[in-house]
N, C-alpha and C. Protein backbone atom coordinates (compact mmCIF):
# COMPACT_ATOMS: atom_id res chain seq x y z
N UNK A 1 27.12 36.89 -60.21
CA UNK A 1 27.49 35.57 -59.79
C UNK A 1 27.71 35.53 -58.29
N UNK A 2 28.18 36.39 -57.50
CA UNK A 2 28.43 36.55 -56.14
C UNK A 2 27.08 36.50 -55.51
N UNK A 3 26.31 37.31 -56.48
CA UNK A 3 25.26 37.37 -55.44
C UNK A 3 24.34 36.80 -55.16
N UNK A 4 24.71 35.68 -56.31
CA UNK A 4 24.02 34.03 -56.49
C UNK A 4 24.50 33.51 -55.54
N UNK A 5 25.67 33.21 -55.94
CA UNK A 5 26.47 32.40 -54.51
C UNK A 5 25.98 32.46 -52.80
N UNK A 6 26.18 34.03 -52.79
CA UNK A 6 25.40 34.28 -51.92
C UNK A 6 24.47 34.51 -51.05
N UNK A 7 23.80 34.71 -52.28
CA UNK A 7 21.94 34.13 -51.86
C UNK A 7 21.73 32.26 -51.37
N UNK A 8 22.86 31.87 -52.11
CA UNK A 8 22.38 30.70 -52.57
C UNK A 8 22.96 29.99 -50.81
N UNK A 9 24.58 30.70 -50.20
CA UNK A 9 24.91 30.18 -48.63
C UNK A 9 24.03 30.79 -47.86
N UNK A 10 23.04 31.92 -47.93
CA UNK A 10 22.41 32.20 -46.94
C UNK A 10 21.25 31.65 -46.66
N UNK A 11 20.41 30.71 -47.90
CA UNK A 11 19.38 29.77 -47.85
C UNK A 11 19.74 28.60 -47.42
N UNK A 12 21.04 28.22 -47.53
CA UNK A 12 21.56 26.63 -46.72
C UNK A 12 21.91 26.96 -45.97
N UNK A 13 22.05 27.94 -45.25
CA UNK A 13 22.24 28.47 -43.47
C UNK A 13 21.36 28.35 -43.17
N UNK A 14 19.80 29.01 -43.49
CA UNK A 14 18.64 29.50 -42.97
C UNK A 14 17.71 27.91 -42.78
N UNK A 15 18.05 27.43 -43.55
CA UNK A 15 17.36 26.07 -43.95
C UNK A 15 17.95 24.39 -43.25
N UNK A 16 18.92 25.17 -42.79
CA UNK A 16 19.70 23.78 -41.40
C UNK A 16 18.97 24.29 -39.96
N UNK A 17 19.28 25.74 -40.01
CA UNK A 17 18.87 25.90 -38.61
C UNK A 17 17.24 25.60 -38.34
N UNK A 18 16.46 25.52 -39.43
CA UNK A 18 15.03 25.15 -39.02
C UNK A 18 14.84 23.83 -38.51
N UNK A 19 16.03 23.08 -39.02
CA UNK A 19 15.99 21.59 -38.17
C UNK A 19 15.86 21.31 -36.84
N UNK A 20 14.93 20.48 -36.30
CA UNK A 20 14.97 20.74 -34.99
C UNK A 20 15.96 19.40 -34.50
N UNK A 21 16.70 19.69 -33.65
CA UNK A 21 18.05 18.84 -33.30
C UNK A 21 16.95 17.75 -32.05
N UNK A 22 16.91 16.57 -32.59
CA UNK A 22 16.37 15.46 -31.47
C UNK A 22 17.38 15.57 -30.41
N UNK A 23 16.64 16.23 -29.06
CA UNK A 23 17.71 16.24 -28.04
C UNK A 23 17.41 14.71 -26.97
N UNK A 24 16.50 13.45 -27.37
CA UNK A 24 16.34 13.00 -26.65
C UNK A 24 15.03 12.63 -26.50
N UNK A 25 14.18 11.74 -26.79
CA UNK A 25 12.28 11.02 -26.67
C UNK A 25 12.71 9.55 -25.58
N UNK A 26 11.30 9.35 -25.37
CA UNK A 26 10.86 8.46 -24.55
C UNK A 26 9.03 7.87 -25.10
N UNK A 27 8.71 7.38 -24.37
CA UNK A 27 7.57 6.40 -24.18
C UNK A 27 6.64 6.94 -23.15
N UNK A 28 5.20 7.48 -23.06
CA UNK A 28 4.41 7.37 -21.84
C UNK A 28 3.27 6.22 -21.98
N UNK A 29 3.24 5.53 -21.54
CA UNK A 29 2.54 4.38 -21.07
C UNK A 29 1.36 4.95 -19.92
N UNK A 30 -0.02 4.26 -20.33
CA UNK A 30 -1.06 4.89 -19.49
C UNK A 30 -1.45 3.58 -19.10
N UNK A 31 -1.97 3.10 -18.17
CA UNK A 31 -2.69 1.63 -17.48
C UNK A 31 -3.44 2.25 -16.14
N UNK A 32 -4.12 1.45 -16.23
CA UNK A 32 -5.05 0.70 -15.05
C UNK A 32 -6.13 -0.42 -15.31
N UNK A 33 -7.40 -0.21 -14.23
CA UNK A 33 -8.33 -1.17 -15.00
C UNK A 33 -9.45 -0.84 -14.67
N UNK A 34 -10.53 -0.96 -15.27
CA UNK A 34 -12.08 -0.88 -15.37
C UNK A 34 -11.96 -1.90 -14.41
N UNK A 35 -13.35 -1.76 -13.02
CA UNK A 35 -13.78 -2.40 -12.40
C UNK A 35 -15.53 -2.17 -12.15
N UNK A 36 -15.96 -3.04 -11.69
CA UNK A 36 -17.03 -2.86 -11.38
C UNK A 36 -17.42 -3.03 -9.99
N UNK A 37 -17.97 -1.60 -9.65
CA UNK A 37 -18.01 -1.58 -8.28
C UNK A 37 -18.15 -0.01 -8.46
N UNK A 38 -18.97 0.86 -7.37
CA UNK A 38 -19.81 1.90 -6.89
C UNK A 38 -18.48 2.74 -6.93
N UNK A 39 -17.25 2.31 -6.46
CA UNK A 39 -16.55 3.44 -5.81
C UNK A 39 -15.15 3.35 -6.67
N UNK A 40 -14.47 3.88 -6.73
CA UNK A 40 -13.14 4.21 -7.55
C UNK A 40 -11.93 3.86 -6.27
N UNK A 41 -10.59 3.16 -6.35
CA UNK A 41 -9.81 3.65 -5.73
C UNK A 41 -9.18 4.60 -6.34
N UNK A 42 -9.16 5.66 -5.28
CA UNK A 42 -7.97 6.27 -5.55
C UNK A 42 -6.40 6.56 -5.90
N UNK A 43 -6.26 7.30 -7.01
CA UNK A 43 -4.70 6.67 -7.65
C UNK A 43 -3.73 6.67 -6.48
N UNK A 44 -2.72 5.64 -6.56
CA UNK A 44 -1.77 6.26 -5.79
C UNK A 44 -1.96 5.23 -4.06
N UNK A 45 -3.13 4.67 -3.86
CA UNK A 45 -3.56 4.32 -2.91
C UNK A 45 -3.76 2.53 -3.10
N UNK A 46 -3.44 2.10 -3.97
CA UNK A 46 -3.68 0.72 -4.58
C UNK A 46 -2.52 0.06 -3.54
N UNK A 47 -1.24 0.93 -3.92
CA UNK A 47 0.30 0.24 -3.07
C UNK A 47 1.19 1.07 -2.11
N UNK A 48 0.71 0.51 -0.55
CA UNK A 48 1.14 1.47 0.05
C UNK A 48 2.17 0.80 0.80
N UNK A 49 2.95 1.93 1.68
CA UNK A 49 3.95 1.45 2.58
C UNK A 49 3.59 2.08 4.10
N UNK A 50 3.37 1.29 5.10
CA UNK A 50 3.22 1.86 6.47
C UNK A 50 4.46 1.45 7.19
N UNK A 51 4.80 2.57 7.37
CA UNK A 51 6.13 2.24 8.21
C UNK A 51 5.81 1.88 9.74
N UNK A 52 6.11 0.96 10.42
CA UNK A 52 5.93 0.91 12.15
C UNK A 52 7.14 0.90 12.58
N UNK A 53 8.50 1.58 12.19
CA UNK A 53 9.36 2.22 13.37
C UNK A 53 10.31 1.19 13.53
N UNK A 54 11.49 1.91 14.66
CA UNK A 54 12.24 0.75 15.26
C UNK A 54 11.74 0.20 16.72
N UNK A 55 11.23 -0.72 16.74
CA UNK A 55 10.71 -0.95 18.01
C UNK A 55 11.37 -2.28 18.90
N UNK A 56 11.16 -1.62 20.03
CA UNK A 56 12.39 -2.51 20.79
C UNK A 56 11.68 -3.80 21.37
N UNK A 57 12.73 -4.95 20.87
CA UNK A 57 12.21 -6.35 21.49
C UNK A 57 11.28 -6.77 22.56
N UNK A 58 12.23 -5.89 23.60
CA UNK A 58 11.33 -5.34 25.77
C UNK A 58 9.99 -5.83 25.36
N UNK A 59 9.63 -4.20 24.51
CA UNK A 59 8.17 -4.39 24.24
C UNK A 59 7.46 -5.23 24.01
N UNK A 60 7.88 -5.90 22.89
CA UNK A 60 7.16 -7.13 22.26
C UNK A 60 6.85 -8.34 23.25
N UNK A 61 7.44 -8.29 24.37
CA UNK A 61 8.03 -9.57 25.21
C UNK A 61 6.46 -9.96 25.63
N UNK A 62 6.18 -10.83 25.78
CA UNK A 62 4.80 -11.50 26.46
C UNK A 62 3.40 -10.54 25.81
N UNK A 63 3.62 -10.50 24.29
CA UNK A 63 2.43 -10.30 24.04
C UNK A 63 2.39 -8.32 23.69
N UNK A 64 3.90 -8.14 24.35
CA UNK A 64 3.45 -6.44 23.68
C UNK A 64 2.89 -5.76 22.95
N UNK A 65 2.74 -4.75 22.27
CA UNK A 65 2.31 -4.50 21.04
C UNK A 65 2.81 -2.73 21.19
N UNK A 66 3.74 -2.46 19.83
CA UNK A 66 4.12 -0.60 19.23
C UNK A 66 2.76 -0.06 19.62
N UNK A 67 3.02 1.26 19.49
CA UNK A 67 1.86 2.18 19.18
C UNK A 67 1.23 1.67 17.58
N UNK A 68 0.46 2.17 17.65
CA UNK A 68 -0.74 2.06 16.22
C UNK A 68 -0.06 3.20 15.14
N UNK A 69 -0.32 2.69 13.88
CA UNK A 69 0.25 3.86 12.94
C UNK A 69 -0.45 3.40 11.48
N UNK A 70 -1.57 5.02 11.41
CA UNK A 70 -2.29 5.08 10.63
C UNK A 70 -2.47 4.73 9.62
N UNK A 71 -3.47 4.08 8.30
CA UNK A 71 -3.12 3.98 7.14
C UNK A 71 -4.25 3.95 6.58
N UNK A 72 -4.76 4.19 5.69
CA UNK A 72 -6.13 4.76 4.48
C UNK A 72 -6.26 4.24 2.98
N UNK A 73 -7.14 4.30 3.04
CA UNK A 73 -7.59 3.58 1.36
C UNK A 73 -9.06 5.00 1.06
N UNK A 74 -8.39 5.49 0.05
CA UNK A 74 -9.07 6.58 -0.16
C UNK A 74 -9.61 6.21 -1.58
N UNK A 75 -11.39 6.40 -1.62
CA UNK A 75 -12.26 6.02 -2.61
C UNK A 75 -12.97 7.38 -3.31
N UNK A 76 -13.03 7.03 -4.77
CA UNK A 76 -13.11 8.72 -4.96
C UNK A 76 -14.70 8.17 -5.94
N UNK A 77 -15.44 9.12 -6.23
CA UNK A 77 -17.16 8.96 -7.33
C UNK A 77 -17.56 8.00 -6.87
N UNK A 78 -17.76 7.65 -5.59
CA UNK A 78 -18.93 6.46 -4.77
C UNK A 78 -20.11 7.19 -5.31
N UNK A 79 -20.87 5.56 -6.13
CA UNK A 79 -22.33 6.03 -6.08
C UNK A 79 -22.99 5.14 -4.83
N UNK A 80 -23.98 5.44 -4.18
CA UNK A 80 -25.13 4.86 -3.53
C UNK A 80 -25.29 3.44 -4.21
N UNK A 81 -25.10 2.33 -3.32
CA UNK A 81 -25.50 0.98 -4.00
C UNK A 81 -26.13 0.04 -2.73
N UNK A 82 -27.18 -0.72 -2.48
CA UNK A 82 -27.34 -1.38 -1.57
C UNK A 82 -27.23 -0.83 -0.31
N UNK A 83 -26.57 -1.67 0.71
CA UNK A 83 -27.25 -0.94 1.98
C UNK A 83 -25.21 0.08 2.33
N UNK A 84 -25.01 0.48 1.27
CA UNK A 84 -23.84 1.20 1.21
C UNK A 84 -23.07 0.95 2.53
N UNK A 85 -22.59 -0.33 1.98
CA UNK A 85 -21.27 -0.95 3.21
C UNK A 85 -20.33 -1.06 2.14
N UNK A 86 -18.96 -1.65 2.58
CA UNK A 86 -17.76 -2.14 2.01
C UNK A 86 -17.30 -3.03 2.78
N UNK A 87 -16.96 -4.33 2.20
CA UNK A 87 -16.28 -4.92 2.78
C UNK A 87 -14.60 -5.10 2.89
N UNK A 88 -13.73 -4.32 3.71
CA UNK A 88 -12.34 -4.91 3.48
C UNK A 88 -12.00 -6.22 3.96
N UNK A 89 -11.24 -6.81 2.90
CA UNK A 89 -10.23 -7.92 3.71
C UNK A 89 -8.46 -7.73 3.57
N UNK A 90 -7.97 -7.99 4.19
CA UNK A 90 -6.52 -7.82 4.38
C UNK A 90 -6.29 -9.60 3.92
N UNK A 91 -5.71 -9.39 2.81
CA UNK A 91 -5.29 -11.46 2.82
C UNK A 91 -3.67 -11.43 2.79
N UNK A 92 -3.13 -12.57 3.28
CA UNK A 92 -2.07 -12.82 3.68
C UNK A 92 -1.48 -14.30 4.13
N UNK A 93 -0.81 -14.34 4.85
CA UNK A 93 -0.12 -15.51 5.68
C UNK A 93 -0.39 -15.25 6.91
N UNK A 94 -1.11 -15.67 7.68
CA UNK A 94 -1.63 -15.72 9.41
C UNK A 94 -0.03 -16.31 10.13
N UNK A 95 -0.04 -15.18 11.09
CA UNK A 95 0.59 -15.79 12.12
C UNK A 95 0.68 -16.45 12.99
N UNK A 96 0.79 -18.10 12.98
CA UNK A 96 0.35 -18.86 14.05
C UNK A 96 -1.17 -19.40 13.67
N UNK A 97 -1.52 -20.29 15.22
CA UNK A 97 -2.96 -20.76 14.49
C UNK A 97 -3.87 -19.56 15.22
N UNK A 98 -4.93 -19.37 14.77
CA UNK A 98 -5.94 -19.10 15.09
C UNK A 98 -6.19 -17.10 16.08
N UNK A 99 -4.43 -16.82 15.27
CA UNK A 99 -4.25 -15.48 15.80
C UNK A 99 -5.04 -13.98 15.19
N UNK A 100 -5.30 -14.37 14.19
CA UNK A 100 -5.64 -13.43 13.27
C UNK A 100 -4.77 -12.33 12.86
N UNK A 101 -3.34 -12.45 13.32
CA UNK A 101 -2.40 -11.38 12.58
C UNK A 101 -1.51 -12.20 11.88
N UNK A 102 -0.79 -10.88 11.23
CA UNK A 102 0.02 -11.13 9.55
C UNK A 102 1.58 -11.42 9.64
N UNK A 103 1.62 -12.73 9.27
CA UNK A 103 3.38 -12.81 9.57
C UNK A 103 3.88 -11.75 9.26
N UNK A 104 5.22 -11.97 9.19
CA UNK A 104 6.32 -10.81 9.24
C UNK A 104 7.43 -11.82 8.41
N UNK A 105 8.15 -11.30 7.92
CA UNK A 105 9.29 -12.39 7.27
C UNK A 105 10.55 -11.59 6.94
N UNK A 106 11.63 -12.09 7.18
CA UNK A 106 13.13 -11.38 7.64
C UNK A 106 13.63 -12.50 8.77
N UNK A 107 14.53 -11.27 9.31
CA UNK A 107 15.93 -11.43 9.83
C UNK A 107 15.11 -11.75 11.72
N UNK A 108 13.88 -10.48 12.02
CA UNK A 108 13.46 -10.59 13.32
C UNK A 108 12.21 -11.82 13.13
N UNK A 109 11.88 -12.30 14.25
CA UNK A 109 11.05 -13.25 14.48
C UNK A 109 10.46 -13.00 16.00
N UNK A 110 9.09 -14.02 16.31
CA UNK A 110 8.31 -13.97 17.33
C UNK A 110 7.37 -12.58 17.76
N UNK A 111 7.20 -12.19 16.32
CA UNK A 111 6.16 -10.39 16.38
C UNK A 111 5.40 -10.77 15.53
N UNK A 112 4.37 -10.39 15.03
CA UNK A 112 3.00 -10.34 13.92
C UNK A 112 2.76 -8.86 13.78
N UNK A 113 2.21 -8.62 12.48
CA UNK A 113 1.38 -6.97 12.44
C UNK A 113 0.16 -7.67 13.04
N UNK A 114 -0.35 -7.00 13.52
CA UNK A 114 -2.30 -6.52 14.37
C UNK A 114 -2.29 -5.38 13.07
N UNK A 115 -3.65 -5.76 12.36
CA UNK A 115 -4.81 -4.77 11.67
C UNK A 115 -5.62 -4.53 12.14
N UNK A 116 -5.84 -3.22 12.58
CA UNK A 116 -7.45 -2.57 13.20
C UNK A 116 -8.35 -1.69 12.20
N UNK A 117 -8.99 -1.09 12.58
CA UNK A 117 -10.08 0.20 12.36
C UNK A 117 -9.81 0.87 13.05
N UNK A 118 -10.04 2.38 12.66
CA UNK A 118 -10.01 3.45 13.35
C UNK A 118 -9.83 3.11 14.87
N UNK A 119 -10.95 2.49 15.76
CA UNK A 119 -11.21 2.82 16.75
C UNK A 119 -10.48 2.03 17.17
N UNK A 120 -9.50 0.74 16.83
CA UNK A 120 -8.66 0.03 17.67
C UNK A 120 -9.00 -1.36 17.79
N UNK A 121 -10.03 -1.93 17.00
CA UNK A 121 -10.94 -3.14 16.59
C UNK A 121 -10.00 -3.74 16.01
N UNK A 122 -9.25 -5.31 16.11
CA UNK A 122 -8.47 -5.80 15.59
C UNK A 122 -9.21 -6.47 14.33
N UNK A 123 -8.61 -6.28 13.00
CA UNK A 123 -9.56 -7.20 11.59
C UNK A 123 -8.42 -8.08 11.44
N UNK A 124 -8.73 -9.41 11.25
CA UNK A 124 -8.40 -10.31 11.36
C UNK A 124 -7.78 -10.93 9.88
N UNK A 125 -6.48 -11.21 9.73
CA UNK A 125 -6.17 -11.36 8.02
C UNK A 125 -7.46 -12.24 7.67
N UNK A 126 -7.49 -12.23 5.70
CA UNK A 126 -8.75 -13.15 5.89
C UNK A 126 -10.02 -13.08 6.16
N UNK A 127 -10.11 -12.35 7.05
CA UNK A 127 -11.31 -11.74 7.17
C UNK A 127 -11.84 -10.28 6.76
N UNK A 128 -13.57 -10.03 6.18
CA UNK A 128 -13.90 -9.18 6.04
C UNK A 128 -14.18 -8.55 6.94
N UNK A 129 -13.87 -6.84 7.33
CA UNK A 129 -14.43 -5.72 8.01
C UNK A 129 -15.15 -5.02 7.57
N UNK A 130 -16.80 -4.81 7.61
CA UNK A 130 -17.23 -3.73 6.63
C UNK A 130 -17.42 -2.12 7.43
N UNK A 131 -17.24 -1.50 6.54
CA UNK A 131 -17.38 -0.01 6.58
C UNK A 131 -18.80 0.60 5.85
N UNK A 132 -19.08 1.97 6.21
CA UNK A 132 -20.00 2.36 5.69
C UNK A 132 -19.47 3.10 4.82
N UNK A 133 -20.29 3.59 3.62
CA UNK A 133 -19.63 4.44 2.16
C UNK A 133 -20.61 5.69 2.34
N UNK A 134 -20.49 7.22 1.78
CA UNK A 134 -21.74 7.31 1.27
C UNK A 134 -20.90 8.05 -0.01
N UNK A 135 -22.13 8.97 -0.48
CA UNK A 135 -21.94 8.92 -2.04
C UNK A 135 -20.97 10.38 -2.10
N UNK A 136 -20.08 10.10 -3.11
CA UNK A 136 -18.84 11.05 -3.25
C UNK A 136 -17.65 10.41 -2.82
N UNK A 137 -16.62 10.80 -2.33
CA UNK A 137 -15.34 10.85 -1.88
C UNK A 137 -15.35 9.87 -0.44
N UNK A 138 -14.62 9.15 -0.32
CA UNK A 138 -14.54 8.35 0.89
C UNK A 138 -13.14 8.18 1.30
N UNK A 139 -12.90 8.26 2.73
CA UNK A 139 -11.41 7.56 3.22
C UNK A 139 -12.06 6.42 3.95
N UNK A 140 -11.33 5.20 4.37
CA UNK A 140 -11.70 4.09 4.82
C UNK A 140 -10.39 4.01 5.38
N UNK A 141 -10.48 4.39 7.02
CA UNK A 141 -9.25 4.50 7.64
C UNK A 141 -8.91 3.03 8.75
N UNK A 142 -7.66 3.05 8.91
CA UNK A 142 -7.41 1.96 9.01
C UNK A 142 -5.67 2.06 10.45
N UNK A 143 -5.31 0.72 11.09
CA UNK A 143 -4.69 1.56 12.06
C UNK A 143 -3.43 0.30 11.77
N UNK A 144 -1.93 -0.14 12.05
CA UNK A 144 -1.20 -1.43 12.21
C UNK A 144 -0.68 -1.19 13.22
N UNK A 145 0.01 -2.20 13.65
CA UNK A 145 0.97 -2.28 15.00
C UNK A 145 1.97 -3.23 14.76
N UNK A 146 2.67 -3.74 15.39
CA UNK A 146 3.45 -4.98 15.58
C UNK A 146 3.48 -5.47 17.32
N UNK A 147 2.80 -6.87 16.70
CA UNK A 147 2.44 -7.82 18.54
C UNK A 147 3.21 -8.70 18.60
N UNK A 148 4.11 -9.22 19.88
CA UNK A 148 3.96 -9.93 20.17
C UNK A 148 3.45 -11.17 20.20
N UNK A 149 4.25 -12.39 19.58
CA UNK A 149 3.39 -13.81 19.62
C UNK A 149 3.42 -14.53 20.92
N UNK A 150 4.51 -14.00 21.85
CA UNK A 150 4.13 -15.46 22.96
C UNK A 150 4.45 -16.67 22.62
N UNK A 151 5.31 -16.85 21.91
CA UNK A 151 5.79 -18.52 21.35
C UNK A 151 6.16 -18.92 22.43
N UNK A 152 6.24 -20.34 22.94
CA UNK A 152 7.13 -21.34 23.67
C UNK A 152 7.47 -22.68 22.64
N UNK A 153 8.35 -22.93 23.29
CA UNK A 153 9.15 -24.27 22.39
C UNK A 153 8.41 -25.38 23.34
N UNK A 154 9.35 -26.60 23.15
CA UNK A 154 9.13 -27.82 23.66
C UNK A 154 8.78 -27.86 24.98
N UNK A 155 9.84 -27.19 25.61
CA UNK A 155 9.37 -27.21 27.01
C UNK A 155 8.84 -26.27 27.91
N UNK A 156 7.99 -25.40 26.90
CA UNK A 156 6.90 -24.47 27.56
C UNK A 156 7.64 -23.16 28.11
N UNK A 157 9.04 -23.39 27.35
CA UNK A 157 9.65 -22.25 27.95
C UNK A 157 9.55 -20.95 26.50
N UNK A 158 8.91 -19.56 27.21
CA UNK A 158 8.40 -18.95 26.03
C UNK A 158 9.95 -18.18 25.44
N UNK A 159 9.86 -17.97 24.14
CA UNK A 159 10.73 -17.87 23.15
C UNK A 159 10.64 -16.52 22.97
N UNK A 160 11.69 -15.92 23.62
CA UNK A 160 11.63 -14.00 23.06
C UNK A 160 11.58 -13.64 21.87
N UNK A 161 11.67 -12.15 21.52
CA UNK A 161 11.29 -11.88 20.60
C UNK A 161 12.59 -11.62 19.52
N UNK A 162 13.30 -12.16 19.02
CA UNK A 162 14.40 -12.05 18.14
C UNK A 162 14.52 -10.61 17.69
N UNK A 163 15.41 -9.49 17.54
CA UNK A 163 15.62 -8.51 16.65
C UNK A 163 16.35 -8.59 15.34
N UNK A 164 15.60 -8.15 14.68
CA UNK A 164 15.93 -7.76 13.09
C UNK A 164 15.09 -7.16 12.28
N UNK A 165 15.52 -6.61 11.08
CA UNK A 165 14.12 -6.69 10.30
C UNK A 165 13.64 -6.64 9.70
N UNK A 166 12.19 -6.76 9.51
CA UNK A 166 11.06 -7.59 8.98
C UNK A 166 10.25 -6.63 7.84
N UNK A 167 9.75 -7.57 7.21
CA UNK A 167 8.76 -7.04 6.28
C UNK A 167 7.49 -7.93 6.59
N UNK A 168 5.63 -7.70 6.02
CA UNK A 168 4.86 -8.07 5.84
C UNK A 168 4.13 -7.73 4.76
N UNK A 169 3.36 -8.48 4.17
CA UNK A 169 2.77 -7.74 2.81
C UNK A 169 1.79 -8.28 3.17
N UNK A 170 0.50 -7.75 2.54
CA UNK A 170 -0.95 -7.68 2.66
C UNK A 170 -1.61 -7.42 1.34
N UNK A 171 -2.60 -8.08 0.84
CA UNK A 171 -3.09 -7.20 -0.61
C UNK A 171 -4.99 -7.45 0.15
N UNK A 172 -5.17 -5.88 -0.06
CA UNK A 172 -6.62 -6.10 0.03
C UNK A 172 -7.52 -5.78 -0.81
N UNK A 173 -9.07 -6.46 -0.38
CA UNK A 173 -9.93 -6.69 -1.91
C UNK A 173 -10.96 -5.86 -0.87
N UNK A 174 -11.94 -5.24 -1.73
CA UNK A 174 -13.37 -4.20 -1.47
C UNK A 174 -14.13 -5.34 -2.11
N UNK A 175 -15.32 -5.52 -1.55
CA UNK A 175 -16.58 -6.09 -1.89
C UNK A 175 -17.69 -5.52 -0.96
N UNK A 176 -18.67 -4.76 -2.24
CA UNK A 176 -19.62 -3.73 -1.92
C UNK A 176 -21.30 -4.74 -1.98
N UNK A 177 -21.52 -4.13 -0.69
CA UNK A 177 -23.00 -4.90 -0.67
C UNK A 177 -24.02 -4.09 -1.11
């Protein structure tokens, strides 16, 4: 009889501990989207942040403009399509009329971001810049700043550049020729 008993606590010992104790689950969620178009963005590169610094009002005064600070849209399995261009556009809220840079919105006022190309070519919100692709892996490099608007009020007297600060947002679209 003991050694019933006994057999019998060492199988309800042996037979708890195989339980595996839930220490804790979650959810992984996978997304993106099928597009059509030659080239892939690259993950990670859809939402970016370019930082341009603390930069001092002085500068901005009559049109200044920061140094330039880099930023990329990296395209990954480009096939060959057409005369293998890309078109970027930067869309947004224009600063002012007929400036071609990107408000800013906050606390500072009387600055715009400037969007260039590599070489220092200002692209204009709104407007397309095309690039060349070829087939494989692509970066499509890209440069910002913060300018100077040059405002004057009523009486032509020009309006410095307020400190605080600012944010701008931009969403851009690829269209492949």
């Amino acid at each position: 009889m003991k050694k019933i008993i006994l057999a019998t606590m060492i199988s309800g010992l042996m037979s708890t501990s195989a339980l595996a104790v839930d220490a804790g689950s979650g959810t992984v969620t996978f997304s993106g989207s099928i597009i059509e178009a030659p080239c892939s963005i690259a993950p990670g590169e859809e939402n970016q942040e370019v930082p341009l610094g603390q930069v001092s009002n002085v500068t901005l005064d009559n049109g200044g403009e920061s140094s330039a600070q880099p930023f990329q849209i990296k395209l990954e399995g480009c096939n060959l399509k057409g005369d293998n261009q890309v078109a970027v556009t930067f869309k947004g809220t224009e600063a002012g009329k007929d400036t071609g840079y990107l408000q800013i919105t906050g606390d500072a006022t009387g600055a715009a971001v400037k969007i260039m190309n590599s070489s220092g070519t200002q692209i204009k919100v709104n407007s397309g810049a095309k690039q060349n692709y070829v087939e494989g892996n692509n970066t499509l490099k890209f440069q910002a700043s913060l300018i100077g608007l040059q405002l004057v009020d009523a009486q032509s007297k020009v309006i410095p550049v307020t400190p605080g600060k600012f944010q701008a947002v931009t969403n851009f679209t690829l269209a492949y020729n």
